[in-house]
Structures are given as structure tokens and as C-alpha cells.
C-alpha atoms as a PDB file:
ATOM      1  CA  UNK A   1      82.762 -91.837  42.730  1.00  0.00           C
ATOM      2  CA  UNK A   2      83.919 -90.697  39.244  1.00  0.00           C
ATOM      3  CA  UNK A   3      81.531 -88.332  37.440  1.00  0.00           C
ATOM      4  CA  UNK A   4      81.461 -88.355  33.354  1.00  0.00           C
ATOM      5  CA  UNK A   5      83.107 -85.136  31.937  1.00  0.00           C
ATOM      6  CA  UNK A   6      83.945 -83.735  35.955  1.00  0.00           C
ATOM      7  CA  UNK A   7      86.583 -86.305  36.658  1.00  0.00           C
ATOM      8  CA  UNK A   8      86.707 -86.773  40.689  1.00  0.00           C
ATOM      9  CA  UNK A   9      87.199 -89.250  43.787  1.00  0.00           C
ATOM     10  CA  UNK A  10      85.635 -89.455  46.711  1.00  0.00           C
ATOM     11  CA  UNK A  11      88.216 -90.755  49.499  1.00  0.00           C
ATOM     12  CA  UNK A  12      86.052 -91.594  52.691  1.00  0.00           C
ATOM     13  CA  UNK A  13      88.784 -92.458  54.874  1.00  0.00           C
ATOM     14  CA  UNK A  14      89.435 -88.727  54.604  1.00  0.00           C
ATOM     15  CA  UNK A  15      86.980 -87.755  56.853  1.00  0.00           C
ATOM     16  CA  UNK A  16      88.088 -86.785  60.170  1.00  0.00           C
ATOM     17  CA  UNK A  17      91.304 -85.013  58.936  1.00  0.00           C
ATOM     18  CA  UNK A  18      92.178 -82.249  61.228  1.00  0.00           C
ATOM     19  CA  UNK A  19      93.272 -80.087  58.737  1.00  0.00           C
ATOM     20  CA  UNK A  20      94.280 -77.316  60.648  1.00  0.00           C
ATOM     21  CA  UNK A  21      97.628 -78.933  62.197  1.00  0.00           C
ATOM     22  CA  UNK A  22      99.830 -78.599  59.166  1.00  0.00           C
ATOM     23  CA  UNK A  23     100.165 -80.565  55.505  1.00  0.00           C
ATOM     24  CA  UNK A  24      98.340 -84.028  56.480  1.00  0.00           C
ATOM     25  CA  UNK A  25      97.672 -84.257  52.470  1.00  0.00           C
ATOM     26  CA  UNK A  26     100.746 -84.586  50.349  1.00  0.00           C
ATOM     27  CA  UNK A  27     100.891 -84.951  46.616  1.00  0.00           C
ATOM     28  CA  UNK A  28     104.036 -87.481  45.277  1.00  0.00           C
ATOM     29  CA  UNK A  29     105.589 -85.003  42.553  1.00  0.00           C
ATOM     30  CA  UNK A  30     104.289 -87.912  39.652  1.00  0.00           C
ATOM     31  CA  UNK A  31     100.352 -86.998  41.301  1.00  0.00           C
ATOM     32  CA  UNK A  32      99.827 -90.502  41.193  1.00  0.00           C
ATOM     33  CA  UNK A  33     100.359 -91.105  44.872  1.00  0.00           C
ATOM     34  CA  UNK A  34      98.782 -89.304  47.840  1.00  0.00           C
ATOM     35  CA  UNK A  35      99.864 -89.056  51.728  1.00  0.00           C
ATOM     36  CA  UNK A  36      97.839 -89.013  53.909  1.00  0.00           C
ATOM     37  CA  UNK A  37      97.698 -88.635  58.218  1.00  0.00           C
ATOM     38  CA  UNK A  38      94.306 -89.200  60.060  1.00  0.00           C
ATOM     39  CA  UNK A  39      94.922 -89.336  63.966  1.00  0.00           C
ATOM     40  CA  UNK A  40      97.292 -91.937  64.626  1.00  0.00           C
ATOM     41  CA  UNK A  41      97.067 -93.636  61.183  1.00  0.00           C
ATOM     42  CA  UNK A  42      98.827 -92.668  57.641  1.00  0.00           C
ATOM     43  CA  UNK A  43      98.502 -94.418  54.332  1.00  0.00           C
ATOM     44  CA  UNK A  44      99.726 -93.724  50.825  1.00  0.00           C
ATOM     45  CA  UNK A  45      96.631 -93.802  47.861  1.00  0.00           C
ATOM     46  CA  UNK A  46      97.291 -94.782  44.527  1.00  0.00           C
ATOM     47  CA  UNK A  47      94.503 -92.161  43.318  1.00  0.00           C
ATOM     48  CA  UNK A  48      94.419 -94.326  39.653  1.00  0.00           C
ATOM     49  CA  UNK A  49      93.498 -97.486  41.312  1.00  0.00           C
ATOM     50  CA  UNK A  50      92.670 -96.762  45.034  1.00  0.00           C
ATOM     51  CA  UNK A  51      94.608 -98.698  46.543  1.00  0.00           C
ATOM     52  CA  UNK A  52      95.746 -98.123  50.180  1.00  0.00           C
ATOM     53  CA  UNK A  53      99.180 -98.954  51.327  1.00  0.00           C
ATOM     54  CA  UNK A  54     100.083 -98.603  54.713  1.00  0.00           C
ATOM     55  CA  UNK A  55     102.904 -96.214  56.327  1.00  0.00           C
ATOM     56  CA  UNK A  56     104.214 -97.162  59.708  1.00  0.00           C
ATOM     57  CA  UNK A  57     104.683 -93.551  61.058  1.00  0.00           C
ATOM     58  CA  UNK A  58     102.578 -90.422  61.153  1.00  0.00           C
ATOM     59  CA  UNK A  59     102.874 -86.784  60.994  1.00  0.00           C
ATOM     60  CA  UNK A  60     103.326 -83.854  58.511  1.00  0.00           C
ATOM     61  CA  UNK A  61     104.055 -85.838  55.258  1.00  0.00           C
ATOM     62  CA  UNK A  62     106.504 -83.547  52.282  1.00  0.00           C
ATOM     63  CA  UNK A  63     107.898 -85.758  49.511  1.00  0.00           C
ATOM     64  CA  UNK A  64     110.885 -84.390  47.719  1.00  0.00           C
ATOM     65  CA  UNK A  65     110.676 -83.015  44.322  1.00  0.00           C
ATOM     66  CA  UNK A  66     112.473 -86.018  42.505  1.00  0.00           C
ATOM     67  CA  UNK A  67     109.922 -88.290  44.179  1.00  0.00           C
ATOM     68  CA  UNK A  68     112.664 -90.384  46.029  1.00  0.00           C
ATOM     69  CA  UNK A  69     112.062 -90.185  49.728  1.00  0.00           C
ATOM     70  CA  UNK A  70     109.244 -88.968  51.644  1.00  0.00           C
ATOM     71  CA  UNK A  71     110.082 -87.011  55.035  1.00  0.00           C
ATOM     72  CA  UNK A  72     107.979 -87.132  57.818  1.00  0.00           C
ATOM     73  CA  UNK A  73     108.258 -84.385  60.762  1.00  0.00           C
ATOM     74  CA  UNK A  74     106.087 -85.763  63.902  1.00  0.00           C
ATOM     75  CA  UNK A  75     106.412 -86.276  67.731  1.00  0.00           C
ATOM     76  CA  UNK A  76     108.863 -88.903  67.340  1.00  0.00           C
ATOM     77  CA  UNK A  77     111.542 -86.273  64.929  1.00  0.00           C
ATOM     78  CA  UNK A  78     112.170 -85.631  61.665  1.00  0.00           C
ATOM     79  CA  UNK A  79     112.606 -88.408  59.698  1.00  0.00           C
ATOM     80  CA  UNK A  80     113.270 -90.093  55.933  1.00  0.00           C
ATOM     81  CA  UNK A  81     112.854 -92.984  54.118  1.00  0.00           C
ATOM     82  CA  UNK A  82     113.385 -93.996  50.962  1.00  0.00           C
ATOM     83  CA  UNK A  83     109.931 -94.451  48.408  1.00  0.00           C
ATOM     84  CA  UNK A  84     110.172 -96.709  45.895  1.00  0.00           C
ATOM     85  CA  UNK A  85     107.270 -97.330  43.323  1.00  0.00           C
ATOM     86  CA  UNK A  86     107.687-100.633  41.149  1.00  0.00           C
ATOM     87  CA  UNK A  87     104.755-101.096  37.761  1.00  0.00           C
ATOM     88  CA  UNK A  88     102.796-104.148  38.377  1.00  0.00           C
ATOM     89  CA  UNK A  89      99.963-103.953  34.899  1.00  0.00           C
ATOM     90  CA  UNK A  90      97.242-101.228  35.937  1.00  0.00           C
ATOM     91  CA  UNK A  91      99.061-100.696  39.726  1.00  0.00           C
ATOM     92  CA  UNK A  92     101.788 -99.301  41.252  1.00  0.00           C
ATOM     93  CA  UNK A  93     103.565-101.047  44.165  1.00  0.00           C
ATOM     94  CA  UNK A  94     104.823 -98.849  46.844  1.00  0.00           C
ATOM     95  CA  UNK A  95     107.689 -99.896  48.857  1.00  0.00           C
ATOM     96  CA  UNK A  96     108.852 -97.768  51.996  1.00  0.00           C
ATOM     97  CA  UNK A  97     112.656 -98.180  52.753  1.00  0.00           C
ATOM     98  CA  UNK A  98     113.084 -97.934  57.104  1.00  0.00           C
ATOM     99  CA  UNK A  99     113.244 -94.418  58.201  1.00  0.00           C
ATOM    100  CA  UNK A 100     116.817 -92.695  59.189  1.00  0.00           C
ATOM    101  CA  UNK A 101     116.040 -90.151  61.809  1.00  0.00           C
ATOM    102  CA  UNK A 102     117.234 -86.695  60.742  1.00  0.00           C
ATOM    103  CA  UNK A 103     116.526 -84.989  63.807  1.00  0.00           C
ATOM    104  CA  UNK A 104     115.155 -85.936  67.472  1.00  0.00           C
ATOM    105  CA  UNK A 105     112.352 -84.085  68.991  1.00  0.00           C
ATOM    106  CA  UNK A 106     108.785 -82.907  68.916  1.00  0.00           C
ATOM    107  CA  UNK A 107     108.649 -81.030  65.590  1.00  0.00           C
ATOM    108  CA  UNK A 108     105.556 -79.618  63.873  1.00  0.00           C
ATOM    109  CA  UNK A 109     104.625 -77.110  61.114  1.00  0.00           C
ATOM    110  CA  UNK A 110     107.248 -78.305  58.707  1.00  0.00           C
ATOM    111  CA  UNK A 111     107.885 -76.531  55.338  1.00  0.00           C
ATOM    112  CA  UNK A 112     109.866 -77.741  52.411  1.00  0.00           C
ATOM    113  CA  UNK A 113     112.064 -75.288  50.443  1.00  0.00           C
ATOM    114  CA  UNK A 114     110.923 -75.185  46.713  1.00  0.00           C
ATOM    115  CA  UNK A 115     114.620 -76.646  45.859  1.00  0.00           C
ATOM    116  CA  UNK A 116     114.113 -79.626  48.282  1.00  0.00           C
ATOM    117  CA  UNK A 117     117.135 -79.195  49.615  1.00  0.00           C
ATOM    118  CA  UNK A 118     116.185 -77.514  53.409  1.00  0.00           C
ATOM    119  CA  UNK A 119     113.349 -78.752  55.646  1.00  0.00           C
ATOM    120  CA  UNK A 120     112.330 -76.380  58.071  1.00  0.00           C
ATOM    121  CA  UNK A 121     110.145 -77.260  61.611  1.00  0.00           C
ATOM    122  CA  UNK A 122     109.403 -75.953  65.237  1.00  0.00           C
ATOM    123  CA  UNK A 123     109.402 -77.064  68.565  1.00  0.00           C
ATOM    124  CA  UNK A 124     107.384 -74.654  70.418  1.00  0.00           C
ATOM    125  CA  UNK A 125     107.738 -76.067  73.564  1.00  0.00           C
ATOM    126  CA  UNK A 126     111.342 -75.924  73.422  1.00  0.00           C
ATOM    127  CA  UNK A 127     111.726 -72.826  72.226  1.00  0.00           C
ATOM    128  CA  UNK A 128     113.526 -73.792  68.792  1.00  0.00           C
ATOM    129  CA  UNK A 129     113.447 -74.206  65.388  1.00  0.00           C
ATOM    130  CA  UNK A 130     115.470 -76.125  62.986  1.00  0.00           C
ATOM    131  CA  UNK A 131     116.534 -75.624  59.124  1.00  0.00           C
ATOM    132  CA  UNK A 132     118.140 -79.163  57.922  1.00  0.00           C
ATOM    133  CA  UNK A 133     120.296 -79.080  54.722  1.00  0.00           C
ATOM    134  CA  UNK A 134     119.030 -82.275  53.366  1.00  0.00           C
ATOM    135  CA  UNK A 135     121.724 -82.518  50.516  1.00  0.00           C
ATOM    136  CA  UNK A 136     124.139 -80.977  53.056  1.00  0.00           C
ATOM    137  CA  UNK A 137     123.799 -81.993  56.726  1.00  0.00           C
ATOM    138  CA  UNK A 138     126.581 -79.570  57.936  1.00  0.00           C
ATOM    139  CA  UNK A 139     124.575 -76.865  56.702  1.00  0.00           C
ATOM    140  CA  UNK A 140     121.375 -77.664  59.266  1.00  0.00           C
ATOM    141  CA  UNK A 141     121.110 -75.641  62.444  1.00  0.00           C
ATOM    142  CA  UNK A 142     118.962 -75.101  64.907  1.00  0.00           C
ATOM    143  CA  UNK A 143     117.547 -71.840  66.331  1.00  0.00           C
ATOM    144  CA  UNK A 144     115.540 -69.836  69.384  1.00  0.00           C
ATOM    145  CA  UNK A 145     112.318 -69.133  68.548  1.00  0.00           C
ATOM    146  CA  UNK A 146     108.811 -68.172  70.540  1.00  0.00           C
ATOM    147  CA  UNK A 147     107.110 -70.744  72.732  1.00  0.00           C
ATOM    148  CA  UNK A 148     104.045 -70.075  70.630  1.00  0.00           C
ATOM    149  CA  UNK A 149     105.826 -71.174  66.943  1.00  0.00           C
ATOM    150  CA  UNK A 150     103.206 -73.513  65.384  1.00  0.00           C
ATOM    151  CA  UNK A 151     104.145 -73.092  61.220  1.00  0.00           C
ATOM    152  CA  UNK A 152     106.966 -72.619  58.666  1.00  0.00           C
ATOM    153  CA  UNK A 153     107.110 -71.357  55.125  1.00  0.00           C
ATOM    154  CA  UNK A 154     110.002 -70.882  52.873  1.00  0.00           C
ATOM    155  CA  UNK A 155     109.857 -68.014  50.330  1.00  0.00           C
ATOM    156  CA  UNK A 156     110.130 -69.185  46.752  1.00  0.00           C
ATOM    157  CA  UNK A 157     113.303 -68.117  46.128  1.00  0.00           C
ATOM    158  CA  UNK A 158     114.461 -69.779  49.543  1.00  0.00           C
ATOM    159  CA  UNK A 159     116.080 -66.589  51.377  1.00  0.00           C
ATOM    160  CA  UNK A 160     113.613 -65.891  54.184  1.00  0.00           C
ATOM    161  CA  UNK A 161     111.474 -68.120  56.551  1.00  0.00           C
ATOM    162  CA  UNK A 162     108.080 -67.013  58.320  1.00  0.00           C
ATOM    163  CA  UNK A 163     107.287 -68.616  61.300  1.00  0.00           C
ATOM    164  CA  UNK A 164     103.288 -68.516  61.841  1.00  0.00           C
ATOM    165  CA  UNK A 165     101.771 -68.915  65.926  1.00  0.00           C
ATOM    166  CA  UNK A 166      99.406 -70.712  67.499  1.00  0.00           C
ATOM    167  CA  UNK A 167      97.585 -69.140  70.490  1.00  0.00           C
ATOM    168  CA  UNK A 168     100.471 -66.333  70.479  1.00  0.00           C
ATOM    169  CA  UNK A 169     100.494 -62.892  68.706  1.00  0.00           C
ATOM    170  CA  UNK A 170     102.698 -62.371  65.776  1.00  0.00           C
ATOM    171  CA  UNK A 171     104.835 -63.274  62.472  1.00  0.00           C
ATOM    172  CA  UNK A 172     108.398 -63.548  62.780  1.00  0.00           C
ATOM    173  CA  UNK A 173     110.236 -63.174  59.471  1.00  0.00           C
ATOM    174  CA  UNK A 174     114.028 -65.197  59.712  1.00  0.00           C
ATOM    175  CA  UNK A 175     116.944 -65.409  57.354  1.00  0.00           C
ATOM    176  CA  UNK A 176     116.609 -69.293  56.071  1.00  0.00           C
ATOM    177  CA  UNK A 177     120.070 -70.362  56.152  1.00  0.00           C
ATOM    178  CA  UNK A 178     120.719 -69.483  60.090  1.00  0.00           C
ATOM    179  CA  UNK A 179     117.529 -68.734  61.268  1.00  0.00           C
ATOM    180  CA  UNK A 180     118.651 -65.124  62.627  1.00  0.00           C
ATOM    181  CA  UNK A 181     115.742 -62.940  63.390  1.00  0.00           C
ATOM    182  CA  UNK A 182     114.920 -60.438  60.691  1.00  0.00           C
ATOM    183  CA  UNK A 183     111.644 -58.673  61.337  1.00  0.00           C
ATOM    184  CA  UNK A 184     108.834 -59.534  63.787  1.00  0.00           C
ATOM    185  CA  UNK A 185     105.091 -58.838  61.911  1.00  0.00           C
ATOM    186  CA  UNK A 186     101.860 -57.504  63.653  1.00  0.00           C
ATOM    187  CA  UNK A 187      99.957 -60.013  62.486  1.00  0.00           C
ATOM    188  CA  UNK A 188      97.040 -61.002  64.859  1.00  0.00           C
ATOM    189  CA  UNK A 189      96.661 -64.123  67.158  1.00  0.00           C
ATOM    190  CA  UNK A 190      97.212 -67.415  66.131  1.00  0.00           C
ATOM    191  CA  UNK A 191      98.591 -66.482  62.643  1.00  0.00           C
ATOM    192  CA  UNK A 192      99.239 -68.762  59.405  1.00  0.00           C
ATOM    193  CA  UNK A 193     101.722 -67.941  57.002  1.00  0.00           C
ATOM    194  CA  UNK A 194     102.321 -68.627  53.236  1.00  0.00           C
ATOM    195  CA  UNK A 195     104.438 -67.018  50.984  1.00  0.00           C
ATOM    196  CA  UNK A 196     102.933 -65.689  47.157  1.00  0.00           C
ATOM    197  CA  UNK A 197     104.952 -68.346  44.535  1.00  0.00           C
ATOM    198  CA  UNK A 198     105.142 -65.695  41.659  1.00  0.00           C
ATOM    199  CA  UNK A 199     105.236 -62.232  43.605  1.00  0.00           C
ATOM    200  CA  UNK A 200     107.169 -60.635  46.871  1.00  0.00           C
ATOM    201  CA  UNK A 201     104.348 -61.220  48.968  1.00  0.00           C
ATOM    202  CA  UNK A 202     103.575 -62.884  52.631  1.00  0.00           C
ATOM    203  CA  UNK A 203     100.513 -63.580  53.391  1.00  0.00           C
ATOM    204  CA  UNK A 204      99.428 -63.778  57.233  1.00  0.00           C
ATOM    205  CA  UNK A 205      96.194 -65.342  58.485  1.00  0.00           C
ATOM    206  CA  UNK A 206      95.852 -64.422  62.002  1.00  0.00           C
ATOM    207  CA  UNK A 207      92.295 -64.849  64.120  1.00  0.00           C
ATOM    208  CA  UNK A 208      90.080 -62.449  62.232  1.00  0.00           C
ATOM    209  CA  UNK A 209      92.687 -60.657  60.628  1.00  0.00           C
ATOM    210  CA  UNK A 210      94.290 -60.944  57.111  1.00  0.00           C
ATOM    211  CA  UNK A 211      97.512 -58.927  56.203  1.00  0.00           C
ATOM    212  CA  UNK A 212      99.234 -58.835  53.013  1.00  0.00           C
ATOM    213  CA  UNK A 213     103.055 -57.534  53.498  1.00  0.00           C
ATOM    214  CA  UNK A 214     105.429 -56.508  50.724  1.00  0.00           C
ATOM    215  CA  UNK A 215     108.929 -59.233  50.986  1.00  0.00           C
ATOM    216  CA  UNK A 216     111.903 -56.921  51.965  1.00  0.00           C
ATOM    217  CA  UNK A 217     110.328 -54.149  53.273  1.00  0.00           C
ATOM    218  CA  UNK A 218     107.933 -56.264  55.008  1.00  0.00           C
ATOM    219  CA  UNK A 219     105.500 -53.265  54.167  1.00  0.00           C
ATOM    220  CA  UNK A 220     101.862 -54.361  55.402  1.00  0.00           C
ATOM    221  CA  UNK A 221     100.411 -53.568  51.825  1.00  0.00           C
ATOM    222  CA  UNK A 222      96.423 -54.532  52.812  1.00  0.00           C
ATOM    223  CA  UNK A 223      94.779 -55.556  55.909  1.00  0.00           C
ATOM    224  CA  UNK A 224      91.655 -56.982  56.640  1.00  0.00           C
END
């Protein structure tokens, strides 16, 4: 529904988002276009018209600044494909190109760098993480990290990467070009992570527990 003066819209097929296992919502940069992953299905809105267009393969949706590919990190790996958005009157047709896998695996908790130029993901039950240079592939590498790694979350300014937990205690705070250990957080159980986008701050949500921590010193500032 649209309201007079309150502009909104109701998207039913919404419901039954778990919105706890990482971005299922993701805006296209032009905030025309919305992703979207609901159990095993995914779909694209055009939020103008309402349309509903299809995409063949689900998981954590992040589409790159310039609006030109949308990257997908799931069970099947990390992968791209080219988004393409032709004018047709009123509507927008969106074309998918066929994904090019970037990286094989079981990957979860993805984070884009505000640049759009590194994806970062874990694979808990490996034991690893990975940082891909997506404008230069022989910058990506791979890393150890704990079994219980659920999240990622570049810092604004791209130079460090928090890995939250799920079910495990702990932040661990890495360098984001190698993904070499840095400092390891108290944090609480089970702990988010997000990183302030205009001050040097980390923000931890762990089970019960909120911590605010000072970037560089990694200084726990407030705790709740």
C-alpha cells in the first residue's frame, strides 16, 4: 500500500525472511531495484512498479557501487554476474548476464568494501576466510580463521576487517588486505559486527552484550 504524504510499500513476499543470516535485502546503488533471498528463492523488485523478476541463485546479495554486477556469496561460492537494466515506458527490464564463479565453497557473512573493489566471506566450517580483489584477482587471498566465523565488515576506510561469531565467543579484528590477525575482542557469544561510517568506532553485538571499541586501539569505550 502507498499512504498520501507517508510514501511506503508493503512487499508481502517479504515475510518469512530470516533476517538474521546476513544481507538478504540489497539496495541497487540507483534505489530503484531491490534483492531479495527468502529460503531457497531470490527475486529482484522494481520498487516503482513492483514488478518481480526472477534470479536463478540465492544467497547474501551486494551489488557494486556502479550498479554493474551483482555478487552473490552462498553454498554454491562466490559468484558474479553482470546486471543490466534496459527503460521500457514506466518499467525497467532487468537482465541477469550467467554467473562467473569467483570462488568455490560454502561462504557466508559476506561484506563489501565501501570502494567495491574487495569482497570479504567465511567458511566456518573450514576454518577460512577469503578477501577477493574484485578489480584485481591477484590481490585475493584466503586466510585461517575460527570454526565459529559467521560475519564480515570492512571499516570505511578499508584497512581492517572484523569477523563477528556465531555460537562462539569473540571479535577478531584482521588487517584487510592479508587477513593477518590483529587483535582478538571480548565481545560476548555469538557476536555481530559493524563498523561506525563517519567515526573510528566498532560496534559488537554479542548475546546480551553491546561493546563499543575505539579503531586502533581497539579500546572498549562503553559496554552494555
Amino acid at each position: 500500500e502507498v499512504e498520501t504524504g507517508r510514501e511506503h510499500s508493503t512487499l508481502g513476499s517479504l515475510e518469512g525472511i530470516d533476517f538474521q543470516q546476513g544481507p538478504r535485502l540489497a539496495f541497487h546503488p540507483g534505489g530503484r531495484l531491490l534483492a531479495y533471498a527468502r529460503g531457497p528463492w531470490s527475486g529482484i523488485w522494481d520498487l516503482a512498479t513492483k514488478e518481480e523478476f526472477p534470479i536463478p541463485y540465492t544467497g547474501e546479495h551486494h551489488f557494486l557501487p556502479d550498479g554493474k554486477w551483482l555478487l552473490v556469496v552462498s553454498s554454491d561460492g562466490i559468484l558474479r554476474a553482470d546486471i543490466r537494466m534496459r527503460p521500457g515506458g514506466e518499467a525497467v527490464e532487468v537482465e541477469l548476464g550467467p554467473p562467473r564463479l569467483l570462488a568455490p565453497g560454502y561462504w557466508t557473512g559476506g561484506s563489501l568494501s565501501r570502494d567495491g573493489k574487495r569482497l570479504a566471506a567465511v567458511n566456518g566450517a573450514e576454518g577460512k576466510g577469503i578477501i577477493l580483489g574484485l578489480d584485481e584477482p591477484s590481490r585475493s587471498c584466503e586466510f585461517k580463521v575460527p570454526g565459529a566465523s559467521a560475519s564480515t565488515a570492512f571499516s570505511p576506510e578499508g584497512g581492517w576487517l572484523a569477523l563477528g561469531t556465531w555460537k562462539g565467543e569473540g571479535v577478531e579484528v584482521r588487517n584487510a588486505r592479508d587477513g593477518a590477525h590483529l587483535k582478538t575482542l571480548e565481545a560476548g557469544m555469538s557476536a555481530g559486527v559493524q563498523f561506525c561510517p563517519t567515526f573510528p568506532r566498532l560496534l559488537t553485538t554479542g548475546e546480551n552484550l553491546l561493546s563499543l571499541w575505539e579503531c586502533g586501539t581497539w579500546r572498549l569505550i562503553r559496554q552494555e
